[in-house]
ModelCIF file with pLDDT and N, C-alpha, C, O atoms, coordinates in Angstrom:
data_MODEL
#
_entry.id   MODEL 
#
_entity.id                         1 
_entity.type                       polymer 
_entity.pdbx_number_of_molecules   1 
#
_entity_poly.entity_id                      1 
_entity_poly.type                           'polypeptide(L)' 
_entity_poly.nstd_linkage                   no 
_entity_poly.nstd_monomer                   no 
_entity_poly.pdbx_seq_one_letter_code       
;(UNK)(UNK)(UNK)(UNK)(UNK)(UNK)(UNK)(UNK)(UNK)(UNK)(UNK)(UNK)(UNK)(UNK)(UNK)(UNK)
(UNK)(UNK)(UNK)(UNK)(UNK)(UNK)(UNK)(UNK)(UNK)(UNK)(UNK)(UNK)(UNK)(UNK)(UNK)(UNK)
(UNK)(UNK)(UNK)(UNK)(UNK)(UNK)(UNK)(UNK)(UNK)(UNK)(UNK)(UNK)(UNK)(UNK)(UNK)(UNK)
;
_entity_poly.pdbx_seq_one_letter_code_can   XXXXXXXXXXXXXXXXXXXXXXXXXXXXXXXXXXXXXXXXXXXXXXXX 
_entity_poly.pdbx_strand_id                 A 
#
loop_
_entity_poly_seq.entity_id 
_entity_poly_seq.num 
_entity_poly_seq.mon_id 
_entity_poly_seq.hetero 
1 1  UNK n 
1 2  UNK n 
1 3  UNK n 
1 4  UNK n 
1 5  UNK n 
1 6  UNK n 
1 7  UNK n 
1 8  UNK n 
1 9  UNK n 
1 10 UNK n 
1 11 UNK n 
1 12 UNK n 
1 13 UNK n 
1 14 UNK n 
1 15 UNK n 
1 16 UNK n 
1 17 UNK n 
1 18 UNK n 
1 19 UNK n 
1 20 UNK n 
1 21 UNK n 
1 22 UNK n 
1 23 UNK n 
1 24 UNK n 
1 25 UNK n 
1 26 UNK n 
1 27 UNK n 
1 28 UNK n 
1 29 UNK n 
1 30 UNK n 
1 31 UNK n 
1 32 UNK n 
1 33 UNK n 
1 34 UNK n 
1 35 UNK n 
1 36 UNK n 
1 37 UNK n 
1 38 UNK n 
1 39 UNK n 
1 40 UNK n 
1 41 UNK n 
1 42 UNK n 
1 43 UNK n 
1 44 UNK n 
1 45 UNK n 
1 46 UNK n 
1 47 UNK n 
1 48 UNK n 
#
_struct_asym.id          A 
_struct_asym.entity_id   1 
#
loop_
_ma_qa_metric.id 
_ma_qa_metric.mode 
_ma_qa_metric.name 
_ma_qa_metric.software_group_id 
_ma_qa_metric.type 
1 global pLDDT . pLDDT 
2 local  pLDDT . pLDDT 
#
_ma_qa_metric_global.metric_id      1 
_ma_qa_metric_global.metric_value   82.23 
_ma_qa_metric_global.model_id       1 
_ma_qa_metric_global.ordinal_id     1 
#
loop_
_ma_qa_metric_local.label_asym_id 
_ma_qa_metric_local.label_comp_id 
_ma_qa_metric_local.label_seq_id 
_ma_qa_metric_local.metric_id 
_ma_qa_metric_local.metric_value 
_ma_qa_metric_local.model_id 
_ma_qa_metric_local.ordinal_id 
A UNK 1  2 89.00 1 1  
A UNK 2  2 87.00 1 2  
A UNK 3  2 87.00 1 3  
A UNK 4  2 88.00 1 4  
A UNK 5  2 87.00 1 5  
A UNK 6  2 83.00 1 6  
A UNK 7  2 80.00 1 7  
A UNK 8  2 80.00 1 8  
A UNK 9  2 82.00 1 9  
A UNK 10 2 84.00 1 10 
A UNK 11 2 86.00 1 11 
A UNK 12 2 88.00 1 12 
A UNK 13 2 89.00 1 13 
A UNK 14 2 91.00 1 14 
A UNK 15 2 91.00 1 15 
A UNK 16 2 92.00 1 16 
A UNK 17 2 91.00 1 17 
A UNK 18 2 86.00 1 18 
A UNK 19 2 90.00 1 19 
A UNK 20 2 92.00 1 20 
A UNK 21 2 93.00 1 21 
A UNK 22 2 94.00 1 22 
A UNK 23 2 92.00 1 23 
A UNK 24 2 88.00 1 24 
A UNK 25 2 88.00 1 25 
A UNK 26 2 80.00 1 26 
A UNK 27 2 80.00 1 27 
A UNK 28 2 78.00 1 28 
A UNK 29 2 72.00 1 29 
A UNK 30 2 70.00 1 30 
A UNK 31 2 70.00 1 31 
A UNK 32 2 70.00 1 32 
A UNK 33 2 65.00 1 33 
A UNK 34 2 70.00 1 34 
A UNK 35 2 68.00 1 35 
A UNK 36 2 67.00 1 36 
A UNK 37 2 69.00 1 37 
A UNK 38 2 71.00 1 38 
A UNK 39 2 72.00 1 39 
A UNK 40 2 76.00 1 40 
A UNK 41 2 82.00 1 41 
A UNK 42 2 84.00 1 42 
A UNK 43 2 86.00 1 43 
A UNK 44 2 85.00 1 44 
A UNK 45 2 86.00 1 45 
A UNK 46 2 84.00 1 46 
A UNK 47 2 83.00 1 47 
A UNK 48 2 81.00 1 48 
#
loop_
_atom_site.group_PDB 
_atom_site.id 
_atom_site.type_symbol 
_atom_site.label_atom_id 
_atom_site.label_alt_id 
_atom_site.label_comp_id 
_atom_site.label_asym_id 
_atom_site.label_entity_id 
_atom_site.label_seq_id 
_atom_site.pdbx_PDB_ins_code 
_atom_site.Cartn_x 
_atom_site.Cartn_y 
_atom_site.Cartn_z 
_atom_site.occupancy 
_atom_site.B_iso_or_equiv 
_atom_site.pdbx_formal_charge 
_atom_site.auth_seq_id 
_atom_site.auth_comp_id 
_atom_site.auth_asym_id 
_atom_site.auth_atom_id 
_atom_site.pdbx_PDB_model_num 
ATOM 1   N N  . UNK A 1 1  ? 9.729   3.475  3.842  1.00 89.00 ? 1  UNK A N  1 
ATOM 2   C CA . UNK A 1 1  ? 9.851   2.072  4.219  1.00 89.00 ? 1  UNK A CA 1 
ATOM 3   C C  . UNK A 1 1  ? 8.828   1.822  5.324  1.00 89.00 ? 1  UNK A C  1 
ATOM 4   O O  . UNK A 1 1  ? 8.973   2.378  6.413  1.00 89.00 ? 1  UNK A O  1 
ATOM 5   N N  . UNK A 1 2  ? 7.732   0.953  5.070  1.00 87.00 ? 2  UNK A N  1 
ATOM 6   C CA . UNK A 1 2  ? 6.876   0.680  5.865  1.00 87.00 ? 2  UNK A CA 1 
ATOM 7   C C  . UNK A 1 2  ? 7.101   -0.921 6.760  1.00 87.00 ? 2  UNK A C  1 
ATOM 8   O O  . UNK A 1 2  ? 7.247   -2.053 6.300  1.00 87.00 ? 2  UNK A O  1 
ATOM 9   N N  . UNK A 1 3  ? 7.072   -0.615 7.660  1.00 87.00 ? 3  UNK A N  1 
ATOM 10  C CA . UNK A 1 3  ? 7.095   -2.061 9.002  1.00 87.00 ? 3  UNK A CA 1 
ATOM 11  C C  . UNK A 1 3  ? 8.582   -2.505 8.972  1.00 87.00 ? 3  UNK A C  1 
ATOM 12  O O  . UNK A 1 3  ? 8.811   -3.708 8.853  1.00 87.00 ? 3  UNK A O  1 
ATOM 13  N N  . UNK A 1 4  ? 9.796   -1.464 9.087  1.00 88.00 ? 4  UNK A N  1 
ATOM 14  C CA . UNK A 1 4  ? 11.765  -2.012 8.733  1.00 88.00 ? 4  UNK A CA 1 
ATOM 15  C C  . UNK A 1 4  ? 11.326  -2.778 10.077 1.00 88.00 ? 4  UNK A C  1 
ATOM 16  O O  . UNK A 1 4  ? 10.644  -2.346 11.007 1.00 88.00 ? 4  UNK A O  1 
ATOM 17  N N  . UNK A 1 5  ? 12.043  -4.314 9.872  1.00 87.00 ? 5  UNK A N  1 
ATOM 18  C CA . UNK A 1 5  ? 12.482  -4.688 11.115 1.00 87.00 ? 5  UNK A CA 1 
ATOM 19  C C  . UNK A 1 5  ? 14.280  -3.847 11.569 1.00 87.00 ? 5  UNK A C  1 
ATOM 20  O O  . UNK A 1 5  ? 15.386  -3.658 11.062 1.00 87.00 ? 5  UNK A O  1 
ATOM 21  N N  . UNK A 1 6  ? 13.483  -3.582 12.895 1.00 83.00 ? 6  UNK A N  1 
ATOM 22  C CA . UNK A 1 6  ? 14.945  -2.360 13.206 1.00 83.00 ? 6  UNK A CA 1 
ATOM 23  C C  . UNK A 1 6  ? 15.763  -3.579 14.394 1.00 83.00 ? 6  UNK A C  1 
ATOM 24  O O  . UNK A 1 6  ? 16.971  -3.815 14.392 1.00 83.00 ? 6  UNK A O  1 
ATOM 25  N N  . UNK A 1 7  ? 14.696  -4.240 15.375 1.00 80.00 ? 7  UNK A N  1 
ATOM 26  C CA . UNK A 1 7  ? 15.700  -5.345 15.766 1.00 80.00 ? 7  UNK A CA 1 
ATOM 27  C C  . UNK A 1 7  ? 14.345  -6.213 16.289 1.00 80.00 ? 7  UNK A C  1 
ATOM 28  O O  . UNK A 1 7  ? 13.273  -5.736 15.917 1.00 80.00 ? 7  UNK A O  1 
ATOM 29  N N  . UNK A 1 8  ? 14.287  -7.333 17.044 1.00 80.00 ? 8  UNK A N  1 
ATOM 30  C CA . UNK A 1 8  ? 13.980  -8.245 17.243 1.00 80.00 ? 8  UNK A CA 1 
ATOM 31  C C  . UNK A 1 8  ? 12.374  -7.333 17.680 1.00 80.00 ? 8  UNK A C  1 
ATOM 32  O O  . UNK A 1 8  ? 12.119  -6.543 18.589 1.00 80.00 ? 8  UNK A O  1 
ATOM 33  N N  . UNK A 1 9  ? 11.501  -7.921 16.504 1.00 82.00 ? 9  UNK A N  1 
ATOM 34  C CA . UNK A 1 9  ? 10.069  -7.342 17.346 1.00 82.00 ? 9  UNK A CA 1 
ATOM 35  C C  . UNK A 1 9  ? 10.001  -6.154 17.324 1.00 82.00 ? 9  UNK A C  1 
ATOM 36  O O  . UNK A 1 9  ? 8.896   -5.668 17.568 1.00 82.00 ? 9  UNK A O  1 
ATOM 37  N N  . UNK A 1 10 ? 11.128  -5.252 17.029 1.00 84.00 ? 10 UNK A N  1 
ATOM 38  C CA . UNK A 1 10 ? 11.086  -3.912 16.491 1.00 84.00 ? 10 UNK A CA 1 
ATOM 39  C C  . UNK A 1 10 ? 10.905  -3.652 15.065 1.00 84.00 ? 10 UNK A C  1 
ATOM 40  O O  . UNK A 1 10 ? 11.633  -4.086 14.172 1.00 84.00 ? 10 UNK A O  1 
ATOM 41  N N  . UNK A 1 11 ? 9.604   -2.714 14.882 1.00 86.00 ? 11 UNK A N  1 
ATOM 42  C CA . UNK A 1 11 ? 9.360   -2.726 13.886 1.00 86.00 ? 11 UNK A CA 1 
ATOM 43  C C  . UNK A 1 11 ? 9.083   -0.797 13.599 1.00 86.00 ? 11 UNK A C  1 
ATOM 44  O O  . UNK A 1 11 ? 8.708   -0.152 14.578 1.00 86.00 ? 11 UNK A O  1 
ATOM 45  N N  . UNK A 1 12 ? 9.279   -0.135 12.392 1.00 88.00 ? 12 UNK A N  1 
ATOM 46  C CA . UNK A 1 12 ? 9.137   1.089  12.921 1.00 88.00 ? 12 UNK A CA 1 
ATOM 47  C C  . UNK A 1 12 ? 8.897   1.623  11.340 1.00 88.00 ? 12 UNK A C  1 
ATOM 48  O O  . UNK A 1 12 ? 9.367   0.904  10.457 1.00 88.00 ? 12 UNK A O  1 
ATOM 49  N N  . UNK A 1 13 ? 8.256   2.730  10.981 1.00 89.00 ? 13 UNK A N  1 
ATOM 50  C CA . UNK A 1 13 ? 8.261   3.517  9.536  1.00 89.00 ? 13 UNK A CA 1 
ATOM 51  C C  . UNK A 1 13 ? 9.002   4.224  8.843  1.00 89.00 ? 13 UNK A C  1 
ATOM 52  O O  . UNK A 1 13 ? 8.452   5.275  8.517  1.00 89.00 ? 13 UNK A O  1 
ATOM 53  N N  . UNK A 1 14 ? 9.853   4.123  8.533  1.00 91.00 ? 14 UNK A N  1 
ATOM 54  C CA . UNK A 1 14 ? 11.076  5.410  7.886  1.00 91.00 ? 14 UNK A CA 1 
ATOM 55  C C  . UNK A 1 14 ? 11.101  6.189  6.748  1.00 91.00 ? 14 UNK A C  1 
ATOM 56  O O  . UNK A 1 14 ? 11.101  5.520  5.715  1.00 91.00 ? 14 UNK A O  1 
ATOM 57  N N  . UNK A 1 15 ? 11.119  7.285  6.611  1.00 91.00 ? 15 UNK A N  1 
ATOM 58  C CA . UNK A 1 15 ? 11.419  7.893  5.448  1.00 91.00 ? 15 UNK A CA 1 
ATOM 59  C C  . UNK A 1 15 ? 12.629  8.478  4.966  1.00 91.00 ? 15 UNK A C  1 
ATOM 60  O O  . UNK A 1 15 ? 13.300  9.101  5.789  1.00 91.00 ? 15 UNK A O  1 
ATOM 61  N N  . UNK A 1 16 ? 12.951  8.413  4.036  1.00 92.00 ? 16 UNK A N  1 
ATOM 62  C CA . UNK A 1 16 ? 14.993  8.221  3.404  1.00 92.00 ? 16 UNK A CA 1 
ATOM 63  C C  . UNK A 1 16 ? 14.775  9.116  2.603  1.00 92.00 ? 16 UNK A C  1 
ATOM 64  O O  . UNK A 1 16 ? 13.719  9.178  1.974  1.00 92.00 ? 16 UNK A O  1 
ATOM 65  N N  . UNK A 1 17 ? 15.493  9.755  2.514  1.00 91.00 ? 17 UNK A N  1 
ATOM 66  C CA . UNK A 1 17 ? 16.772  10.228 1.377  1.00 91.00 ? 17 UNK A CA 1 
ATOM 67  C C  . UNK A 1 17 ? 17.748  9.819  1.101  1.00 91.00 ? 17 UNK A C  1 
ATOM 68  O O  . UNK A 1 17 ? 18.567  10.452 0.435  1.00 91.00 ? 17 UNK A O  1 
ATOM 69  N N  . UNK A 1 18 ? 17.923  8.677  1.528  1.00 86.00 ? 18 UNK A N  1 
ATOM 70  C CA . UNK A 1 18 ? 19.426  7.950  1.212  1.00 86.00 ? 18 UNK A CA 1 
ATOM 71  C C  . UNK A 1 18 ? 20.366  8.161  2.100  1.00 86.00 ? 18 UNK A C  1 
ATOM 72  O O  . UNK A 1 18 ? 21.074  7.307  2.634  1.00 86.00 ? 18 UNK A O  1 
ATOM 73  N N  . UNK A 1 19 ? 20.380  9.767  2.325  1.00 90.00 ? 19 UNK A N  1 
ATOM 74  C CA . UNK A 1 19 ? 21.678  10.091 3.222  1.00 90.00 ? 19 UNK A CA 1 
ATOM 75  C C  . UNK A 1 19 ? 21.051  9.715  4.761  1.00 90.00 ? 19 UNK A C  1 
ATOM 76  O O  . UNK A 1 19 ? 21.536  8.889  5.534  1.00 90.00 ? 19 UNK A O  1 
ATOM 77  N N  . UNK A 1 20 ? 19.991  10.443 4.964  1.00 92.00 ? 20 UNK A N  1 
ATOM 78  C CA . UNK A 1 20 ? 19.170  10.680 6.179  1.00 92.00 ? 20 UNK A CA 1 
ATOM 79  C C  . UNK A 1 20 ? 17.782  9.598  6.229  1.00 92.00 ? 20 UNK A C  1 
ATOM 80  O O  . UNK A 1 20 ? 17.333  9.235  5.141  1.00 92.00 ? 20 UNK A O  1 
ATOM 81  N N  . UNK A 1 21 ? 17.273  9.212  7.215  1.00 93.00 ? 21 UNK A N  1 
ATOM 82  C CA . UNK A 1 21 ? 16.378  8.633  7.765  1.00 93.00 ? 21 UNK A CA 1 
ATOM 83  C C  . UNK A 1 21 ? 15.731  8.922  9.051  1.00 93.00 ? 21 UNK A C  1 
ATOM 84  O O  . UNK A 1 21 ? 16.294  8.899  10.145 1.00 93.00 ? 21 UNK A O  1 
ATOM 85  N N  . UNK A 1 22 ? 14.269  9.246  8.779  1.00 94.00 ? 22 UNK A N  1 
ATOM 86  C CA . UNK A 1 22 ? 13.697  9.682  9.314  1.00 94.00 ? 22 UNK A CA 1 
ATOM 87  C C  . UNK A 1 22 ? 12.571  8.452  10.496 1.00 94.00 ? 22 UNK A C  1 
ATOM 88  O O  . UNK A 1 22 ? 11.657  7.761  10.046 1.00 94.00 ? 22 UNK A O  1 
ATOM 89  N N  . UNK A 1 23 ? 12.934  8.486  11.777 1.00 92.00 ? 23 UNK A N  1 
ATOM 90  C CA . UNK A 1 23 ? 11.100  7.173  11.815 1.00 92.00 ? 23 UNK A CA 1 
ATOM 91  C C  . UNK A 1 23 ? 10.257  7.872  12.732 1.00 92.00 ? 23 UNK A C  1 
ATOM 92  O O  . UNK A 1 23 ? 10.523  8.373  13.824 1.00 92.00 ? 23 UNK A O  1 
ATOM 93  N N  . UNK A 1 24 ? 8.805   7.792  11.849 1.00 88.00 ? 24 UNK A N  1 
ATOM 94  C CA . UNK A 1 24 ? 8.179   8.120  12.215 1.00 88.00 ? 24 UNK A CA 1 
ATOM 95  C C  . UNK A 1 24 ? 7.363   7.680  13.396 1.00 88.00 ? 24 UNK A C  1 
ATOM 96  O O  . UNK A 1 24 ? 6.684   6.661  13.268 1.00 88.00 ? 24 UNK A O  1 
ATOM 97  N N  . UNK A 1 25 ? 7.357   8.300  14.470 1.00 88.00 ? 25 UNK A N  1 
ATOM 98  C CA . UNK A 1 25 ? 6.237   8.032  16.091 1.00 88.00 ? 25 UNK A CA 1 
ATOM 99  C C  . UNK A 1 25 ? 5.526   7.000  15.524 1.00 88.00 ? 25 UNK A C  1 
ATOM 100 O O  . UNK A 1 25 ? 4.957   6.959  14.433 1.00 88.00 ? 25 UNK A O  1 
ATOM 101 N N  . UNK A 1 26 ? 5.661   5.826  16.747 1.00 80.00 ? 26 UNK A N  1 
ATOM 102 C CA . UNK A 1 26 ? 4.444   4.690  16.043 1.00 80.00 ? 26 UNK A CA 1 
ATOM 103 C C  . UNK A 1 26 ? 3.016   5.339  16.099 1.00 80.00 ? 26 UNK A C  1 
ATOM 104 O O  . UNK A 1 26 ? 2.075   5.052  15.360 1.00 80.00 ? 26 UNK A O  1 
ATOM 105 N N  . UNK A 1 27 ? 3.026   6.372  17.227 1.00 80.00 ? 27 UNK A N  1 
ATOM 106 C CA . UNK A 1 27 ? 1.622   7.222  17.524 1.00 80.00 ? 27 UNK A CA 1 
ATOM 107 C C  . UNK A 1 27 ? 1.203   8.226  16.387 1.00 80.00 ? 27 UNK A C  1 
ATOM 108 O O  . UNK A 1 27 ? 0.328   9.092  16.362 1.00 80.00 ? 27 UNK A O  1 
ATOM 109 N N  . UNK A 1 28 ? 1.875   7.926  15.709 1.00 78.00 ? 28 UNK A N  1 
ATOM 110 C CA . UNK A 1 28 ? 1.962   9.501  15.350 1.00 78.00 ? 28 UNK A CA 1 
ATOM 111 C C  . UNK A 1 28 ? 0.426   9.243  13.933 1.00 78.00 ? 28 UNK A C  1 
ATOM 112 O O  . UNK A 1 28 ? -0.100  10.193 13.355 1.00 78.00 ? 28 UNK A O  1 
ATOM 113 N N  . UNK A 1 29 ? 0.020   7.669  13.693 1.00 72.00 ? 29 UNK A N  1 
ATOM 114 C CA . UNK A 1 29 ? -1.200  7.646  13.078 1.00 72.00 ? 29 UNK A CA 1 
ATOM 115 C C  . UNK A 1 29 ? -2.011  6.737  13.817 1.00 72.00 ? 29 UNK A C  1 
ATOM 116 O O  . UNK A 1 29 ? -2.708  5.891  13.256 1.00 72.00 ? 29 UNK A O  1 
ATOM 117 N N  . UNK A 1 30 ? -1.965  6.840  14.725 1.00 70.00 ? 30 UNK A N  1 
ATOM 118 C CA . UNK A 1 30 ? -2.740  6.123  15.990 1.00 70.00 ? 30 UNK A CA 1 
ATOM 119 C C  . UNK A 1 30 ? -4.009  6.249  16.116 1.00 70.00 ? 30 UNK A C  1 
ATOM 120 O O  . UNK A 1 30 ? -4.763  5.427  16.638 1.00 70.00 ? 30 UNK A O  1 
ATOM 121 N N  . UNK A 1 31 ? -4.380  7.583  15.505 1.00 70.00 ? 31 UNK A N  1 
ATOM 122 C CA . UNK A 1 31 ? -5.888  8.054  15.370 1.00 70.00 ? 31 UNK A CA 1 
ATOM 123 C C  . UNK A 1 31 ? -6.315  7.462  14.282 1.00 70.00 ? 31 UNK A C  1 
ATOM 124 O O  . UNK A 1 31 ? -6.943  6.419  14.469 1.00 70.00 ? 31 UNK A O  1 
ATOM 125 N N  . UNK A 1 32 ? -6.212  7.701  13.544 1.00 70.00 ? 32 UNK A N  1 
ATOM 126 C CA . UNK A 1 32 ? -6.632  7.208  11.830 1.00 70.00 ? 32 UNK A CA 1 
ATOM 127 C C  . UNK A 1 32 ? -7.321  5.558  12.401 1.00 70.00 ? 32 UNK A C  1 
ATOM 128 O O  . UNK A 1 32 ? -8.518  5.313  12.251 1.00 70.00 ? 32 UNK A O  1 
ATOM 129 N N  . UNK A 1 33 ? -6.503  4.703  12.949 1.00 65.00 ? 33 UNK A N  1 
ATOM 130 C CA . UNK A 1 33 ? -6.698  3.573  13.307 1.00 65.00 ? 33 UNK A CA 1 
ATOM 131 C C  . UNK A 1 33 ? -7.939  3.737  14.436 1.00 65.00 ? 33 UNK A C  1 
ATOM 132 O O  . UNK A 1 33 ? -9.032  3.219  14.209 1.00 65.00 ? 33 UNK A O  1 
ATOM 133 N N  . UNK A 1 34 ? -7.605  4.727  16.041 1.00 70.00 ? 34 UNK A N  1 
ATOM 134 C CA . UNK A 1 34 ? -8.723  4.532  16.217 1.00 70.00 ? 34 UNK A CA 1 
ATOM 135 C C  . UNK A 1 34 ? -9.986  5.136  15.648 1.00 70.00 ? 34 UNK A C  1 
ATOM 136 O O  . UNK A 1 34 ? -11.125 5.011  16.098 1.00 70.00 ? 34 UNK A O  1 
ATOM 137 N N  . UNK A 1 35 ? -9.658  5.703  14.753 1.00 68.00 ? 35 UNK A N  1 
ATOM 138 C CA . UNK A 1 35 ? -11.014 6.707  13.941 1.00 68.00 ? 35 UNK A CA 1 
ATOM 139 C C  . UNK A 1 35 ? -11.607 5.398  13.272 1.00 68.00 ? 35 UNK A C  1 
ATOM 140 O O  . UNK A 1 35 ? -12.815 5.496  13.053 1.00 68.00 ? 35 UNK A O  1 
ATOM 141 N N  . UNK A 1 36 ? -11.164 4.474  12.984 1.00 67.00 ? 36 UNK A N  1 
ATOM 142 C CA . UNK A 1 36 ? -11.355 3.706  11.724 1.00 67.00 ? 36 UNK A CA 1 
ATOM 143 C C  . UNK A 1 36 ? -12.274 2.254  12.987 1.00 67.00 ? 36 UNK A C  1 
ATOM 144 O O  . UNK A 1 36 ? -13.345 1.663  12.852 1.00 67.00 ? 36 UNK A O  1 
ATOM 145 N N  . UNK A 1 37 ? -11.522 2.200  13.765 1.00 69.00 ? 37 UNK A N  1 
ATOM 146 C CA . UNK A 1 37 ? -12.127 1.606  14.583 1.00 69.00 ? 37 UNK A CA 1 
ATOM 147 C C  . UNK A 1 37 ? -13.785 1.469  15.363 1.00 69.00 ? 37 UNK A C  1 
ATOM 148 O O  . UNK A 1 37 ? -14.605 0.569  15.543 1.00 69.00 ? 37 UNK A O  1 
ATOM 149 N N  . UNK A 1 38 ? -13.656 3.121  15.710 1.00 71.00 ? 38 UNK A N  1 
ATOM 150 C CA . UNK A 1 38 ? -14.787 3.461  17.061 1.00 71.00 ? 38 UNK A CA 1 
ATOM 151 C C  . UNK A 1 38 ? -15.683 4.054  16.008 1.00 71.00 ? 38 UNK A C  1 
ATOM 152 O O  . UNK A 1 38 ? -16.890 3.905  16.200 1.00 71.00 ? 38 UNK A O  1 
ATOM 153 N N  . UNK A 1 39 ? -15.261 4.767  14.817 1.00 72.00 ? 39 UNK A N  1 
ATOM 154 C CA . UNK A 1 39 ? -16.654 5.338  13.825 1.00 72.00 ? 39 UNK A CA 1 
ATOM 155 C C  . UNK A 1 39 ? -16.475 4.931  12.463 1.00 72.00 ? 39 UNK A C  1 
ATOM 156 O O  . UNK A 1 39 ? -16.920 5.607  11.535 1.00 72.00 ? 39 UNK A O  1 
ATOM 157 N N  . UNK A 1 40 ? -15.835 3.839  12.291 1.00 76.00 ? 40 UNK A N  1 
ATOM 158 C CA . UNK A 1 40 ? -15.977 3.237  10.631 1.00 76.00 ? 40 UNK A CA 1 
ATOM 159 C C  . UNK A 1 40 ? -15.604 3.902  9.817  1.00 76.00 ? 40 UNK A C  1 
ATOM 160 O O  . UNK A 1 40 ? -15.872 3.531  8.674  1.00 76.00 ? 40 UNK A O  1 
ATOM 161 N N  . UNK A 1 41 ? -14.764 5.273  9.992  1.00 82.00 ? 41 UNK A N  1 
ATOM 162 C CA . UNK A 1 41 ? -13.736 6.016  9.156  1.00 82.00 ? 41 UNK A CA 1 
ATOM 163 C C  . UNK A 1 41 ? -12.492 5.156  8.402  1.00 82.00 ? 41 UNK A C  1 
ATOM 164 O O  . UNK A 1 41 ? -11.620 4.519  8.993  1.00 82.00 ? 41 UNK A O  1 
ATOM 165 N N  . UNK A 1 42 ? -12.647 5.314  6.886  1.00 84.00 ? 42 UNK A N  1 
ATOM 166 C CA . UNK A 1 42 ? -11.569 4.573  5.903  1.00 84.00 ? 42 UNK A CA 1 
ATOM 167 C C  . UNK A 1 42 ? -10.930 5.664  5.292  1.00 84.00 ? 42 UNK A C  1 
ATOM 168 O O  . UNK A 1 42 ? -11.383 6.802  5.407  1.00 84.00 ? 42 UNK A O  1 
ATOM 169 N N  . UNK A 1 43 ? -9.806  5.384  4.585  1.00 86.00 ? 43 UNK A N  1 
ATOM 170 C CA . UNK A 1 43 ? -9.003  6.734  4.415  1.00 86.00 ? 43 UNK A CA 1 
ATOM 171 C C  . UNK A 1 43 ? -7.819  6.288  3.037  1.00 86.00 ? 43 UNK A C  1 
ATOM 172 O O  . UNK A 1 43 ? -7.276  5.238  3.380  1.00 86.00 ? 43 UNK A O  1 
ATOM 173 N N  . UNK A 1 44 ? -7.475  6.586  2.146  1.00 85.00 ? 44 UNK A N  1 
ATOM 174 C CA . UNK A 1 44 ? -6.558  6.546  1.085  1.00 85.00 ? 44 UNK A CA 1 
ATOM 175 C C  . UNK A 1 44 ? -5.816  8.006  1.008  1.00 85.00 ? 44 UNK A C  1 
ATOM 176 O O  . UNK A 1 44 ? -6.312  9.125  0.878  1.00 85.00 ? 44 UNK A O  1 
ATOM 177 N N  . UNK A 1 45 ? -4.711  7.673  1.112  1.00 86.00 ? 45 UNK A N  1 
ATOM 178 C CA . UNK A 1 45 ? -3.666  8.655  0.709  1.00 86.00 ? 45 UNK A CA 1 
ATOM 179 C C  . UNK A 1 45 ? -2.598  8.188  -0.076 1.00 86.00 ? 45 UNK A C  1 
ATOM 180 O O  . UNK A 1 45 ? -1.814  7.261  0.124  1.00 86.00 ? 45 UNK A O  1 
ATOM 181 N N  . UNK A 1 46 ? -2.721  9.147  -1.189 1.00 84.00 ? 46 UNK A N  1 
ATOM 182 C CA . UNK A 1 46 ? -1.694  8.964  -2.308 1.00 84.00 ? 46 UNK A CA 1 
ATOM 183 C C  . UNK A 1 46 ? -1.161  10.319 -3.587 1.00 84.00 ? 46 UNK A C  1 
ATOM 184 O O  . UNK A 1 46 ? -0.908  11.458 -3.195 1.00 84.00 ? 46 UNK A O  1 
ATOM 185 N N  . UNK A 1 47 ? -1.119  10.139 -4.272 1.00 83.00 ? 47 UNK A N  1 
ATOM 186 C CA . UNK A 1 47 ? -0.689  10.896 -4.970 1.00 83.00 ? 47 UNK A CA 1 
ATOM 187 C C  . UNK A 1 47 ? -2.017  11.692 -6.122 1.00 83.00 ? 47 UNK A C  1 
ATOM 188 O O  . UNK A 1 47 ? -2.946  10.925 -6.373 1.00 83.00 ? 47 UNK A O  1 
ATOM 189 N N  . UNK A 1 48 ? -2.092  12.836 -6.648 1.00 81.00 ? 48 UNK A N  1 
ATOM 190 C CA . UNK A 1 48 ? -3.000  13.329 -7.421 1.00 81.00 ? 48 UNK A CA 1 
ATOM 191 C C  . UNK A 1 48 ? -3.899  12.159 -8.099 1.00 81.00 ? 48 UNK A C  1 
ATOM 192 O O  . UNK A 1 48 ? -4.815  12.452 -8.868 1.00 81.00 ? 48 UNK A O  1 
#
């Protein structure tokens, strides 16, 4: 689940199993963004 509103202006990434939920550090792809920023690094991740 990408951008759950969790409460007002809270916004956060989760990953489920249904039972469990996981959220991920807003930092935790903070680089990617500034990579993408300061040296024009683009990036796709997905499946085979």
């Amino acid at each position: 689940f990408f951008g759950v509103l969790l409460e007002n202006n809270v916004k956060a990434d989760l990953l489920s199993n249904q039972k469990l939920a996981i959220t991920i550090s807003p930092f935790a792809f903070n680089r990617f963004a500034t990579d993408h920023e300061e040296k024009g690094f683009s990036a796709i991740v997905g499946n085979r």
